[in-house]
C-alpha atoms as a PDB file:
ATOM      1  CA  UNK A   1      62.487 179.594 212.959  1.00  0.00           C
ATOM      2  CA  UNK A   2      63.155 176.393 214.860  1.00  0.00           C
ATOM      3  CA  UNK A   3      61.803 172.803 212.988  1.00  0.00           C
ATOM      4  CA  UNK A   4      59.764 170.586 214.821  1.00  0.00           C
ATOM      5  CA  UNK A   5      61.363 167.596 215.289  1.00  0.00           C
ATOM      6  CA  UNK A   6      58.049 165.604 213.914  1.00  0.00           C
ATOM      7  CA  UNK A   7      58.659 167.713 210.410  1.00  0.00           C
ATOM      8  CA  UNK A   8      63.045 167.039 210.106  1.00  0.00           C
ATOM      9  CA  UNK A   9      61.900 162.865 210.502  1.00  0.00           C
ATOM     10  CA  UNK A  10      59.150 163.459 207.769  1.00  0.00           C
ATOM     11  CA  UNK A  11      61.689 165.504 205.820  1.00  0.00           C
ATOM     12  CA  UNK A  12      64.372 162.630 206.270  1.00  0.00           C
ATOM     13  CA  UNK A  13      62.277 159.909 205.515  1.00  0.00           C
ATOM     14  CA  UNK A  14      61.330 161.837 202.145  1.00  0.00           C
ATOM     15  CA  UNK A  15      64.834 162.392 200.893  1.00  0.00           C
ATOM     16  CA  UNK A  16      65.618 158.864 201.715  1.00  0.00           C
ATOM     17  CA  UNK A  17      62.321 157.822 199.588  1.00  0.00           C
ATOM     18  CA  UNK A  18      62.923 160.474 196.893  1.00  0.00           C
ATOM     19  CA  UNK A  19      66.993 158.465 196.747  1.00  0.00           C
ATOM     20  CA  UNK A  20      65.816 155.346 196.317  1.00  0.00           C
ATOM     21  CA  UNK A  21      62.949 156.294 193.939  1.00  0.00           C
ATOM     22  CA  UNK A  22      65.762 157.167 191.822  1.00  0.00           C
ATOM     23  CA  UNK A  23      67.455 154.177 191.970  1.00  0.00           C
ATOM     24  CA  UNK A  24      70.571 155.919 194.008  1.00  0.00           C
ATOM     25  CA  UNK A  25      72.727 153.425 196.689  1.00  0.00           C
ATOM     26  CA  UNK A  26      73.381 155.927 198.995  1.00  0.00           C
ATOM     27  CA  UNK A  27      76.421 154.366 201.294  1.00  0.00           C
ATOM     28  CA  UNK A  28      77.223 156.365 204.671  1.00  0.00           C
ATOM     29  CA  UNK A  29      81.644 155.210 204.497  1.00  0.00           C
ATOM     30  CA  UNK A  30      81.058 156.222 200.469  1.00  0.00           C
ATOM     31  CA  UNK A  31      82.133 159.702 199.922  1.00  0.00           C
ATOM     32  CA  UNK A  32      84.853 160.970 197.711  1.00  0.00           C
ATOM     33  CA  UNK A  33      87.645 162.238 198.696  1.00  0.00           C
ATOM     34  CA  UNK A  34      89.092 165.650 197.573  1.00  0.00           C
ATOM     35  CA  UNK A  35      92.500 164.496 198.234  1.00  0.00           C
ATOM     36  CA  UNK A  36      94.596 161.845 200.573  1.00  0.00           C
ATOM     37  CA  UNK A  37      93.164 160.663 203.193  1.00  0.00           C
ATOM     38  CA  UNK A  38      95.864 158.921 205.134  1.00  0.00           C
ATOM     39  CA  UNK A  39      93.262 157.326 207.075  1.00  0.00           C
ATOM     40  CA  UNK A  40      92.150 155.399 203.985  1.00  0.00           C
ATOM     41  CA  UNK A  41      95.002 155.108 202.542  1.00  0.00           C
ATOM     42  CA  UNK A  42      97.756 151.290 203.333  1.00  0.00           C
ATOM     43  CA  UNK A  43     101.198 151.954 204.382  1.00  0.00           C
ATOM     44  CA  UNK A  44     102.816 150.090 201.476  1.00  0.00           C
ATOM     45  CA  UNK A  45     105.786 150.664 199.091  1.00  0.00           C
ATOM     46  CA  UNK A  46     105.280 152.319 195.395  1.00  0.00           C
ATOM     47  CA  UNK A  47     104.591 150.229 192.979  1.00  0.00           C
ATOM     48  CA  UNK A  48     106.861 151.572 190.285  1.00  0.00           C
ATOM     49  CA  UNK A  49     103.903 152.955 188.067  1.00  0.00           C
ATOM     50  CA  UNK A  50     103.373 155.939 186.322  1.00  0.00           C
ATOM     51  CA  UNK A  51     100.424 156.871 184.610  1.00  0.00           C
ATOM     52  CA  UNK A  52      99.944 158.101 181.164  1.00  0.00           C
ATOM     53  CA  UNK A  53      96.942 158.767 178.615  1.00  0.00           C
ATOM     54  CA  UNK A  54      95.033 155.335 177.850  1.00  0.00           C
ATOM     55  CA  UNK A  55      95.703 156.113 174.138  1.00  0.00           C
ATOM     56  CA  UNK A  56      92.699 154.609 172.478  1.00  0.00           C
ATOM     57  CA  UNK A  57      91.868 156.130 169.673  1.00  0.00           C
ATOM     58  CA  UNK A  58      87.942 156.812 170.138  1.00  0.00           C
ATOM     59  CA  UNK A  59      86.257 157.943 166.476  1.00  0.00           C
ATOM     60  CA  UNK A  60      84.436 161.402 166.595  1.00  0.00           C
ATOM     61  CA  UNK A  61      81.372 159.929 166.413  1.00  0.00           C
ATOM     62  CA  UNK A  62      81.557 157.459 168.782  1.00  0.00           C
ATOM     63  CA  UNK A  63      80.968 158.105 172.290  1.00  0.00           C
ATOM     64  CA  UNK A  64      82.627 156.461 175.513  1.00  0.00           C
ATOM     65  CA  UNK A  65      80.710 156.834 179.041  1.00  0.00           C
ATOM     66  CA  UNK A  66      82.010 156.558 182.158  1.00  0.00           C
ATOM     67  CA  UNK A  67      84.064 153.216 182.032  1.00  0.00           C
ATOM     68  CA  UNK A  68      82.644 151.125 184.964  1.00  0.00           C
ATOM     69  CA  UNK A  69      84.558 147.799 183.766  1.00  0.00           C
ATOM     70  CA  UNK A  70      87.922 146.843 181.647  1.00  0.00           C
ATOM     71  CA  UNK A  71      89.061 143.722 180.459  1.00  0.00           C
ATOM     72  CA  UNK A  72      91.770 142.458 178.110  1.00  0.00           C
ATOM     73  CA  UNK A  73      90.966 139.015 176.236  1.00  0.00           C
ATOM     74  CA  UNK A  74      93.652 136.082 174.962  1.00  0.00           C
ATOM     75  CA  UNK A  75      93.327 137.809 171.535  1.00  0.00           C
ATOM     76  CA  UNK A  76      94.890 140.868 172.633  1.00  0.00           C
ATOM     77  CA  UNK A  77      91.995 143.219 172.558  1.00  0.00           C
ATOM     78  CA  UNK A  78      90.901 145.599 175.401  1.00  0.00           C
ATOM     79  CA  UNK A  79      87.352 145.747 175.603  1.00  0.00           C
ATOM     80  CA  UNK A  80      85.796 148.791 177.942  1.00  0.00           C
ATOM     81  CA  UNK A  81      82.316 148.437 179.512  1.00  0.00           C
ATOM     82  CA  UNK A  82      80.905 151.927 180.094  1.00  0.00           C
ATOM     83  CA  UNK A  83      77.834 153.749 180.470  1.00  0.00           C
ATOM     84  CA  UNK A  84      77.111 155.762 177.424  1.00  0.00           C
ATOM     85  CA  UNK A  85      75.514 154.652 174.097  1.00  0.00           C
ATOM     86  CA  UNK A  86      78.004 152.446 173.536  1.00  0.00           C
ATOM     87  CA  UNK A  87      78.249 150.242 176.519  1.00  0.00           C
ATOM     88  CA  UNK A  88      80.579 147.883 174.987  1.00  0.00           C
ATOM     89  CA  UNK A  89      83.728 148.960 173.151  1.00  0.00           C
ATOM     90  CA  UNK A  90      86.421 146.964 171.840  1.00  0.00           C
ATOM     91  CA  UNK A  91      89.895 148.069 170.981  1.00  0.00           C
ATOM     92  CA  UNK A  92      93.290 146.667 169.365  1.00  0.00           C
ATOM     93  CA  UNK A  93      96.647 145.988 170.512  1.00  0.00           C
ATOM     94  CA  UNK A  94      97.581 149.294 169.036  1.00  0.00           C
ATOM     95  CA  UNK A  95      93.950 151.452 171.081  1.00  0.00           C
ATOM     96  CA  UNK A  96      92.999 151.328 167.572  1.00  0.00           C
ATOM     97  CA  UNK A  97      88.757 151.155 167.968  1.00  0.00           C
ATOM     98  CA  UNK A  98      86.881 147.752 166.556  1.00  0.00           C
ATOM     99  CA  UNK A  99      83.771 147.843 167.085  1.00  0.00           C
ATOM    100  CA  UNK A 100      80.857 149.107 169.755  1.00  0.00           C
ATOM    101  CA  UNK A 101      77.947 146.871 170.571  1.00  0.00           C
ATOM    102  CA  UNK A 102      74.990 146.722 173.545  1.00  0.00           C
ATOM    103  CA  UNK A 103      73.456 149.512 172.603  1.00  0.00           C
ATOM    104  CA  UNK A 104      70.201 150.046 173.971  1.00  0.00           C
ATOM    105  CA  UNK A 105      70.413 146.769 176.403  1.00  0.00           C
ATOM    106  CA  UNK A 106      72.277 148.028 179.048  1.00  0.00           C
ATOM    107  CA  UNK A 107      70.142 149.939 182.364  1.00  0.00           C
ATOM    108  CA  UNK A 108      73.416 150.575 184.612  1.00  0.00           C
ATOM    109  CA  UNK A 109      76.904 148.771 183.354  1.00  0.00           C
ATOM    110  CA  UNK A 110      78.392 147.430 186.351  1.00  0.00           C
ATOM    111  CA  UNK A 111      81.063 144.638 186.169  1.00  0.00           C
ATOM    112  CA  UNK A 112      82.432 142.364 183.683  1.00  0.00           C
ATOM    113  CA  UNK A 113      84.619 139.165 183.405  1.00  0.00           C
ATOM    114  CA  UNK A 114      86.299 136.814 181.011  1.00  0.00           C
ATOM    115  CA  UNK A 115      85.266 133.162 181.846  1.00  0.00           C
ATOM    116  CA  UNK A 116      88.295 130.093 181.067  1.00  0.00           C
ATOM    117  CA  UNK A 117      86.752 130.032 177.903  1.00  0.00           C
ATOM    118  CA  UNK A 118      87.128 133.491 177.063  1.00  0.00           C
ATOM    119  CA  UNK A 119      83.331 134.157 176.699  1.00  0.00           C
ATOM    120  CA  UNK A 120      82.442 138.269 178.370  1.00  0.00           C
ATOM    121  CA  UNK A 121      80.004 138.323 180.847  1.00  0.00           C
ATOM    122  CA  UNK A 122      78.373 141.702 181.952  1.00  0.00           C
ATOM    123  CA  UNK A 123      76.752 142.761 185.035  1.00  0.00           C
ATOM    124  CA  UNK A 124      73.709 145.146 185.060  1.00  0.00           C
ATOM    125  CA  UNK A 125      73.226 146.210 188.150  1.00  0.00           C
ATOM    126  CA  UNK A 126      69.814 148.510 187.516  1.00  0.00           C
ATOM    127  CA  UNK A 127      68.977 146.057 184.992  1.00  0.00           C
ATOM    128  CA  UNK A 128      69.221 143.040 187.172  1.00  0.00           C
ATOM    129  CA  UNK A 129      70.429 141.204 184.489  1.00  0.00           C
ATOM    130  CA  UNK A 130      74.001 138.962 184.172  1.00  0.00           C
ATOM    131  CA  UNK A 131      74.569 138.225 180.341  1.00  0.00           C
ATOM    132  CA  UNK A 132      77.109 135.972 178.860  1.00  0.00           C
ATOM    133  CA  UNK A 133      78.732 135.979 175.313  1.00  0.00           C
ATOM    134  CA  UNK A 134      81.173 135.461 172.804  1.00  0.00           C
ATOM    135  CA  UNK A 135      83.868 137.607 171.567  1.00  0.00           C
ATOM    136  CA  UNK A 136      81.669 138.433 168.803  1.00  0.00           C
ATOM    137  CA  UNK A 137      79.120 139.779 171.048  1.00  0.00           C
ATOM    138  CA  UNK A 138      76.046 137.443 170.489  1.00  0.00           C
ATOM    139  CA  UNK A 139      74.726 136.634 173.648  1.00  0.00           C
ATOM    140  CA  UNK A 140      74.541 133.239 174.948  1.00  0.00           C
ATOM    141  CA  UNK A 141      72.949 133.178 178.402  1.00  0.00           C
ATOM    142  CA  UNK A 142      71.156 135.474 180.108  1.00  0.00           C
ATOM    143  CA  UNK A 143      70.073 135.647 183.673  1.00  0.00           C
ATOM    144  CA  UNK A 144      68.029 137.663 185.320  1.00  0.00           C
ATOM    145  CA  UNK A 145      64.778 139.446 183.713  1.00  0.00           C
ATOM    146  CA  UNK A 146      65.787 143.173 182.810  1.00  0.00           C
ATOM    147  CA  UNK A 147      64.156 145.683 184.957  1.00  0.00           C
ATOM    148  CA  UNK A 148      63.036 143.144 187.054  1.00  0.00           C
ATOM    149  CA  UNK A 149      64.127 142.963 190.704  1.00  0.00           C
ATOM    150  CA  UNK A 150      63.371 139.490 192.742  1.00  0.00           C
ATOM    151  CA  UNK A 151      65.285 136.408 193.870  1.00  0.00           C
ATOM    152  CA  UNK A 152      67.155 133.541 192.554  1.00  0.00           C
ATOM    153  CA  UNK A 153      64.729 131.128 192.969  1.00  0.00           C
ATOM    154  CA  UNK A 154      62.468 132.733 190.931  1.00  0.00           C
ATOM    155  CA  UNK A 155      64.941 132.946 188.020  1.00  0.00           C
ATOM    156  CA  UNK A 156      65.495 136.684 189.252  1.00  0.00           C
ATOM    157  CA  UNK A 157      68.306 138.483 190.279  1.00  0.00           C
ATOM    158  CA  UNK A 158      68.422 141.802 192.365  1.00  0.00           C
ATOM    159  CA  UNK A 159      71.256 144.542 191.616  1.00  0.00           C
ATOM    160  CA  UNK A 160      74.078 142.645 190.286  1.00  0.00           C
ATOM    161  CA  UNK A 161      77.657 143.524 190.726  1.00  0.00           C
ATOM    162  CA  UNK A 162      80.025 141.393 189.680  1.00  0.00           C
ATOM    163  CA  UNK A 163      80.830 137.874 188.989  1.00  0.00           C
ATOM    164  CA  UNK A 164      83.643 135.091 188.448  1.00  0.00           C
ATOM    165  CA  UNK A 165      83.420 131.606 186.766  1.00  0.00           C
ATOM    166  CA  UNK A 166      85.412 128.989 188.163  1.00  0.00           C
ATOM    167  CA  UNK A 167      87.794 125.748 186.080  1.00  0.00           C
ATOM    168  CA  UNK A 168      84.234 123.651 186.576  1.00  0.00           C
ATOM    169  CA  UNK A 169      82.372 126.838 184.920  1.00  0.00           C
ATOM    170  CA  UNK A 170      80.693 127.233 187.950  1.00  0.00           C
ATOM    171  CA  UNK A 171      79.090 130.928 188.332  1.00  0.00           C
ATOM    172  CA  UNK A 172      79.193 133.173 191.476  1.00  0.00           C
ATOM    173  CA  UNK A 173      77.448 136.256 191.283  1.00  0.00           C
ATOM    174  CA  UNK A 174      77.523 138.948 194.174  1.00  0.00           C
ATOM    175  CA  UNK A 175      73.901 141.000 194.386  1.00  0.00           C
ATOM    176  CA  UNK A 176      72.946 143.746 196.560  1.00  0.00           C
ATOM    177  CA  UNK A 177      74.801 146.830 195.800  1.00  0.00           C
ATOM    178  CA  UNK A 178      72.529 148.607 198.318  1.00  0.00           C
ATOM    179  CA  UNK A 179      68.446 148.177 197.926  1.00  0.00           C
ATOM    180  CA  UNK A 180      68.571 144.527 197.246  1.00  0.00           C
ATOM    181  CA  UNK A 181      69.699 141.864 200.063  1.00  0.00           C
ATOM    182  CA  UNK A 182      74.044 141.612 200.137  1.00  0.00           C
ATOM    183  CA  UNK A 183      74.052 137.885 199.075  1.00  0.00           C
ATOM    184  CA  UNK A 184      76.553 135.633 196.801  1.00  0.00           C
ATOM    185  CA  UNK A 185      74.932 133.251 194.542  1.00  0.00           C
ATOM    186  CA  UNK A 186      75.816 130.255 192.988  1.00  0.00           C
ATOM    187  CA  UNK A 187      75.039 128.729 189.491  1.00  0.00           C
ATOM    188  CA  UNK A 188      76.068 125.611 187.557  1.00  0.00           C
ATOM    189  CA  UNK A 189      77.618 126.056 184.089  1.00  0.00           C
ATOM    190  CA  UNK A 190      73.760 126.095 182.614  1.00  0.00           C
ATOM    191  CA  UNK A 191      72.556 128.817 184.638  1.00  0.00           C
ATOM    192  CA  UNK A 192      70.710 126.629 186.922  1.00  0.00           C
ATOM    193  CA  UNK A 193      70.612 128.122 190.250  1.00  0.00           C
ATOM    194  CA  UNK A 194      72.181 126.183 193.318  1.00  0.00           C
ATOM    195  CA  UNK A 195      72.081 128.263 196.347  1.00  0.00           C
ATOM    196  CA  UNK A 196      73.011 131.210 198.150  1.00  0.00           C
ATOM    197  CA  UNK A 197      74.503 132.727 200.927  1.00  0.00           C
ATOM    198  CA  UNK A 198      75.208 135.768 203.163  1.00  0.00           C
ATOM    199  CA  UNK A 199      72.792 138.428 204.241  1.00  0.00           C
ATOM    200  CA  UNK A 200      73.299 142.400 205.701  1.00  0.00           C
ATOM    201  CA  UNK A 201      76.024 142.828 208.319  1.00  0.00           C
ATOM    202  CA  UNK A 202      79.181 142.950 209.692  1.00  0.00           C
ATOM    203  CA  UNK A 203      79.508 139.489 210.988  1.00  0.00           C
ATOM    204  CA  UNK A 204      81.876 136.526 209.081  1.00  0.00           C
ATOM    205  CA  UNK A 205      79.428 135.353 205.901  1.00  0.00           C
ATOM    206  CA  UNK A 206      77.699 138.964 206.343  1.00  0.00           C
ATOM    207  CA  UNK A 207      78.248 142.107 203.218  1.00  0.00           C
ATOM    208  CA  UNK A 208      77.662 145.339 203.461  1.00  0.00           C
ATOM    209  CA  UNK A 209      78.072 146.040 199.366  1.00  0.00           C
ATOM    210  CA  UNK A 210      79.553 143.127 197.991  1.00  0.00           C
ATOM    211  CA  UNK A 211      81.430 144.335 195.123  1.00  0.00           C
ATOM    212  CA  UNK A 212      83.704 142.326 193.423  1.00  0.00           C
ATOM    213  CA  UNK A 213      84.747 138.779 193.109  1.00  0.00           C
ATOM    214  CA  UNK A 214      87.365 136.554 191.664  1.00  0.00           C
ATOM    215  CA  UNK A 215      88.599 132.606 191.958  1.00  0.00           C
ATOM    216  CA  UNK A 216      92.143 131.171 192.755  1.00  0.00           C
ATOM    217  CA  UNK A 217      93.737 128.513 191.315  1.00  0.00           C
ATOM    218  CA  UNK A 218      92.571 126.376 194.356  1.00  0.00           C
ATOM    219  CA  UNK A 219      88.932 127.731 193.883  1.00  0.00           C
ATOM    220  CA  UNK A 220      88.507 129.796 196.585  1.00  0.00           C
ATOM    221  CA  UNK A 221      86.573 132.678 196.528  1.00  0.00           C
ATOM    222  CA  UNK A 222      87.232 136.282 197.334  1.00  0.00           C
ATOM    223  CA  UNK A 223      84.365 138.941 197.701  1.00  0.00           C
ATOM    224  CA  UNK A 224      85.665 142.853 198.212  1.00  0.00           C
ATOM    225  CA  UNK A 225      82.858 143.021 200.976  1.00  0.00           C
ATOM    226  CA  UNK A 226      83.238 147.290 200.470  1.00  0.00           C
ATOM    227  CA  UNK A 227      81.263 149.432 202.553  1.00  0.00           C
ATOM    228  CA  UNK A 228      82.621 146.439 205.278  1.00  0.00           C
ATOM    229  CA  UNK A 229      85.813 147.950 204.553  1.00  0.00           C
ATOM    230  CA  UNK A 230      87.425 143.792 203.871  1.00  0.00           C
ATOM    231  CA  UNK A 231      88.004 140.779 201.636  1.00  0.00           C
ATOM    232  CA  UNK A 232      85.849 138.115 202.770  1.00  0.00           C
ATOM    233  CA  UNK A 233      87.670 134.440 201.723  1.00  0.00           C
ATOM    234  CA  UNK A 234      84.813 131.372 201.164  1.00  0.00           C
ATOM    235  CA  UNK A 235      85.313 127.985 199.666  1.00  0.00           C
ATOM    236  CA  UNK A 236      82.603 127.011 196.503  1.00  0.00           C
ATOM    237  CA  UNK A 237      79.982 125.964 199.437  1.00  0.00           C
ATOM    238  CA  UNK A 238      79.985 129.348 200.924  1.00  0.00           C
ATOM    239  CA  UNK A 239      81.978 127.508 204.068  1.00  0.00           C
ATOM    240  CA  UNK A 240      83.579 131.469 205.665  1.00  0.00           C
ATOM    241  CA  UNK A 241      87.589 130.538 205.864  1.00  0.00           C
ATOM    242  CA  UNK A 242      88.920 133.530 206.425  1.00  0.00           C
ATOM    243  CA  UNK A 243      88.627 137.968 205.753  1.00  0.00           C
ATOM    244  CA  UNK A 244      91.860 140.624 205.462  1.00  0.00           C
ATOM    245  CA  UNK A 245      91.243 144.357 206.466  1.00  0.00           C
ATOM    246  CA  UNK A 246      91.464 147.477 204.595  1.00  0.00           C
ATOM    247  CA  UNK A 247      91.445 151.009 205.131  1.00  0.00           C
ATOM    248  CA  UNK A 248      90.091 152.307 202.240  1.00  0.00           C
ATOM    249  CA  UNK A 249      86.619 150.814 200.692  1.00  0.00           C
ATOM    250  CA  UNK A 250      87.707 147.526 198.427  1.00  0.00           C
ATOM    251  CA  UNK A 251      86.318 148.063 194.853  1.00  0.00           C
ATOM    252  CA  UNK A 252      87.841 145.589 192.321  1.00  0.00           C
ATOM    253  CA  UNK A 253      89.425 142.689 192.545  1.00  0.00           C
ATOM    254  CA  UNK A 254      91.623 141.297 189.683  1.00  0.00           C
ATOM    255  CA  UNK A 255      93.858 137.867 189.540  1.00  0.00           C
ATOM    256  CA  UNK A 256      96.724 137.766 186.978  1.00  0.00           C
ATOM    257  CA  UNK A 257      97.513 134.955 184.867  1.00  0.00           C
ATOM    258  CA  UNK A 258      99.746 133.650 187.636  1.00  0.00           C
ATOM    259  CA  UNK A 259      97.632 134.247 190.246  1.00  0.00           C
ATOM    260  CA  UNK A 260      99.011 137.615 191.984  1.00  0.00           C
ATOM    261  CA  UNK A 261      96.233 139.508 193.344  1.00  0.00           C
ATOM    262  CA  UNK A 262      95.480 143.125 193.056  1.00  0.00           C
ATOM    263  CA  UNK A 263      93.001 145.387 194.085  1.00  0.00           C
ATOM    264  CA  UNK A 264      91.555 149.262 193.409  1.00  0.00           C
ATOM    265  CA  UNK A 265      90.112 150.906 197.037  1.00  0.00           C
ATOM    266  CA  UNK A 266      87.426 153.010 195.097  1.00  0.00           C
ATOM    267  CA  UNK A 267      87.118 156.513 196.189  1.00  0.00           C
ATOM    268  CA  UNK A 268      90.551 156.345 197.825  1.00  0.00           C
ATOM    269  CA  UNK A 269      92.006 156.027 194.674  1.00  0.00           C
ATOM    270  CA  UNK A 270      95.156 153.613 195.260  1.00  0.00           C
ATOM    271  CA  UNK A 271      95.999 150.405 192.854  1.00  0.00           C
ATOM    272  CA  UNK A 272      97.081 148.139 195.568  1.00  0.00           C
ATOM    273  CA  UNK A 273      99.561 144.843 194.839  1.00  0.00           C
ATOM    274  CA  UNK A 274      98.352 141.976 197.352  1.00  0.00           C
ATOM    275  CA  UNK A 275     100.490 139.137 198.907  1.00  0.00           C
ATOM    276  CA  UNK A 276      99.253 135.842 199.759  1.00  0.00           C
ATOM    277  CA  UNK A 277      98.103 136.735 202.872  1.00  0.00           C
ATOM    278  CA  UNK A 278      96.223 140.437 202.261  1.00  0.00           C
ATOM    279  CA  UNK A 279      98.995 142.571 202.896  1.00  0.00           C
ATOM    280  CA  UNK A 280      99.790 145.434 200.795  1.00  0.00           C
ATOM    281  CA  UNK A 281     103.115 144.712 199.004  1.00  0.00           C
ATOM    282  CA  UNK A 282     102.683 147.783 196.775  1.00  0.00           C
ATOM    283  CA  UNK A 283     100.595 150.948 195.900  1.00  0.00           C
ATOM    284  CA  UNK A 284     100.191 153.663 193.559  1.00  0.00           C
ATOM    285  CA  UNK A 285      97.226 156.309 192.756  1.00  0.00           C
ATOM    286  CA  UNK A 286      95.465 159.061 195.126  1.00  0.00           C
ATOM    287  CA  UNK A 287      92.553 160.894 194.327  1.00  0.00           C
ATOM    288  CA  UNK A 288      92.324 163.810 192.283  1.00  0.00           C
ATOM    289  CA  UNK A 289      91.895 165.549 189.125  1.00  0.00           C
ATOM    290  CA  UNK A 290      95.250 165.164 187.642  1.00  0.00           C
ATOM    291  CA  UNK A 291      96.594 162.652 185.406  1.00  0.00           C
ATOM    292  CA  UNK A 292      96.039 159.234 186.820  1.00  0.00           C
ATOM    293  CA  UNK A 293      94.039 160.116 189.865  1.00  0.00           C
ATOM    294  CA  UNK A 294      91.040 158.658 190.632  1.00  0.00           C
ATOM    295  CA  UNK A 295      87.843 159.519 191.063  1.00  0.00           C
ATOM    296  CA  UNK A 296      86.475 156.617 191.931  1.00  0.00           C
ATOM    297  CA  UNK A 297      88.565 153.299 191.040  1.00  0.00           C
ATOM    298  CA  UNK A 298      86.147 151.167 189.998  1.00  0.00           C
ATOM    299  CA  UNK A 299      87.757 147.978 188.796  1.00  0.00           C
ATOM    300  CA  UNK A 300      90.854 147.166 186.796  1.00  0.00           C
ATOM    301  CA  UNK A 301      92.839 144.728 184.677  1.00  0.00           C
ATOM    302  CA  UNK A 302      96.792 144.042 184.414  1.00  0.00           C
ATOM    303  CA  UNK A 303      97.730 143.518 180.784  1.00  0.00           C
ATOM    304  CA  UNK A 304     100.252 140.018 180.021  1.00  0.00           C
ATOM    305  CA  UNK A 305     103.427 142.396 179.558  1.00  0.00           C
ATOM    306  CA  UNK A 306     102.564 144.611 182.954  1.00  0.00           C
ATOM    307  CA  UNK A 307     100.375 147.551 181.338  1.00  0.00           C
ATOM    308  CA  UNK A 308      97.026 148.304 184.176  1.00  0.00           C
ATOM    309  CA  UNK A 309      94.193 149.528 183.133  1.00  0.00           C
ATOM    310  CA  UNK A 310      91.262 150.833 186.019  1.00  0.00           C
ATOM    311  CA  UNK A 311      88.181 152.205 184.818  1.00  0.00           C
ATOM    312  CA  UNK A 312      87.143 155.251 186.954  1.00  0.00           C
ATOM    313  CA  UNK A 313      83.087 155.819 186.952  1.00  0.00           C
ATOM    314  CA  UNK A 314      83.198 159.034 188.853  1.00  0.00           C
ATOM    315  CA  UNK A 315      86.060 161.339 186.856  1.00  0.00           C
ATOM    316  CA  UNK A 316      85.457 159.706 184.478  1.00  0.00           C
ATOM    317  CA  UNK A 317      88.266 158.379 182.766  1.00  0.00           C
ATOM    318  CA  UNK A 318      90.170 155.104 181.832  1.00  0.00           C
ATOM    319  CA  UNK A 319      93.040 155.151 183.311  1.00  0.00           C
ATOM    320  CA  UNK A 320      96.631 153.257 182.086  1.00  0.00           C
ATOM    321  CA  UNK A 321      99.783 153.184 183.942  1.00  0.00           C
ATOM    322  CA  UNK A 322     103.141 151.590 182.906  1.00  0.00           C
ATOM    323  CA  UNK A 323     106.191 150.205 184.597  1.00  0.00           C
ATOM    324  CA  UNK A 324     108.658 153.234 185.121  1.00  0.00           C
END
C-alpha cells in the first residue's frame, strides 16, 4: 500500500508535536554512537588515563540517577548532580557519602558550577530555573520561575544549560537546549538581568545548543556551541572574538585551577586536553559499554592532584580515570 504524501507530512508533523509535547530536544548531528567514529573523533595523543570504578560508596537506600553534572569544592568534597530522587549528592575525600539534598525541586538536572566563592549553582533545564547556594545547601538566589518557560526580561528563563560566574560575580547563563531560543545571558552579582545575545544559526554570535560555558583568567568567555560542532570565544559584552572547530559535538567545558582547558565531546565519548589555541593536545575515552566508555559525556571536573571525573547521562555512570 503506497502513503499519500499529504498523510507521511501529517504523520511527521505529529511525531514532531507528540516529541516536543514530551519535552524531548530532538537534535539531527545527536545520535549515539555504538562505537568509534573516526569521523568524530580529534587526531590527538593519549592522555595517559586509565579509567577505574568511581568508588563512592552509595548507601543501599540511597539512590543515584543518571549523573548529568560533577563538581569538586575547596573542601575536598565531590558533589554529583543527577537525576534521581536525590539530585544532589555529596561525597568525601575518601567516596565516603555525606549527605543528599534537592529532593523534590529538581524537573531535569542539567549543569552545575562552583562560583569564586565556592557557592553551587544548578541548572534546570525543564525547570527553567538557575539556583544558587551554599555548601550547606540552603538556597540563596533563584532565577527563573520553575515550570515556567519565558524570557529574561520578564524575570524568566527558558531551558537552562549551564552557567559560569566571573572574578566581578558576574553571571552568564546559556538557554536554549532546543525548544527555547539559543541565547547567552548576562546577570549582575544580584541577579539583575543586563542583556543578552545570540540567536539560532550557524553564523559568528549564532548557537545551535549552547551547552556549556566557562571564564578565563582574562574573562573571556567560552560557549561549547554543540550541535554547531565549535567553541564560540566572546568578551563579557558578547563582542564575537573568535570560535575553534571540532569533530565530535562539544559537551562540557571545564577550566583547572591554572587555567588549562578541557573538554568532553558528548556522544563521541573522548576527554579531550585543550591548548591555548583549541587544539587537541591530548585524548582519552570512546564510546561503549565497557569500563570508562561513554555513553554520553556530559560534563566533567579534574580533581587538584589530577583525578577526572565526567558524569555520563546516557550509560549512566560516573566515570573516574587516573594518571597511569
Amino acid at each position: 500500500m503506497t502513503i499519500p504524501a499529504s498523510c507521511l507530512q501529517i504523520l511527521s508533523r505529529t511525531a514532531a508535536l507528540l516529541i516536543l509535547t514530551l519535552g524531548f530536544s530532538w537534535q539531527a548531528n545527536a545520535q549515539v554512537l555504538d562505537g568509534p567514529d573516526p569521523h568524530q573523533m580529534e587526531d590527538a595523543p593519549d592522555l595517559g588515563y586509565r579509567a577505574v570504578e568511581h568508588g563512592l560508596n552509595i548507601p543501599d537506600d540511597v539512590e543515584m540517577g543518571a549523573p548529568s553534572s560533577v563538581v569538586w569544592t575547596k573542601e575536598n568534597r565531590l558533589i554529583v548532580f543527577n537525576r534521581g530522587p536525590n539530585p544532589l549528592m555529596e561525597f568525601d575525600a575518601h567516596g565516603e557519602f555525606l549527605r543528599a539534598w534537592g529532593q523534590g525541586e529538581y524537573l531535569r538536572p542539567h549543569g552545575m558550577r562552583l562560583d569564586p566563592d565556592g557557592n553551587i549553582w544548578t541548572t534546570d533545564v525543564n525547570g527553567h530555573t538557575v539556583r544558587k547556594m551554599n555548601l550547606a545547601g540552603d538556597v540563596l538566589l533563584t532565577l527563573g520561575t520553575m515550570g515556567q518557560a519565558g524570557e529574561p526580561e520578564d524575570g524568566l528563563l527558558n531551558e537552562p544549560t549551564d552557567l559560569t560566574i566571573n572574578a566581578e560575580g558576574e553571571v552568564f547563563i546559556l538557554v536554549g537546549h532546543g525548544r527555547g531560543t539559543p541565547q547567552l545571558l548576562k546577570f549582575d552579582a544580584s541577579g539583575k538581568f543586563i542583556k543578552k545575545w545570540g540567536s539560532q544559526g550557524t553564523a559568528p554570535g549564532q548557537f545551535d545548543t549552547p551547552h556549556s560555558i566557562v571564564v578565563d583568567q582574562a574573562g573571556l568567555i567560552y560557549v561549547a556551541d554543540r550541535q554547531n560542532r565549535r567553541i564560540q570565544i566572546f568578551d563579557d559584552e558578547g563582542a564575537y572574538i573568535k570560535e575553534w572547530a571540532y569533530k565530535g559535538l562539544p559537551c562540557g567545558l571545564h577550566f583547572t585551577e591554572d587555567y588549562q582547558l578541557y573538554m568532553v565531546s558528548g556522544f563521541s565519548g573522548e576527554i579531550l586536553k585543550l591548548d591555548e589555541n583549541g587544539k587537541p593536545l591530548a585524548a582519552t575515552g570512546e564510546p561503549g559499554k565497557g569500563l570508562g566508555e561513554f555513553g554520553e559525556a556530559h560534563y566533567m571536573t579534574v580533581l587538584p592532584h589530577g583525578e577526572i571525573f565526567v558524569a555520563d547521562t546516557i550509560k549512566p555512570d560516573l566515570h573516574k580515570f587516573i594518571p597511569r
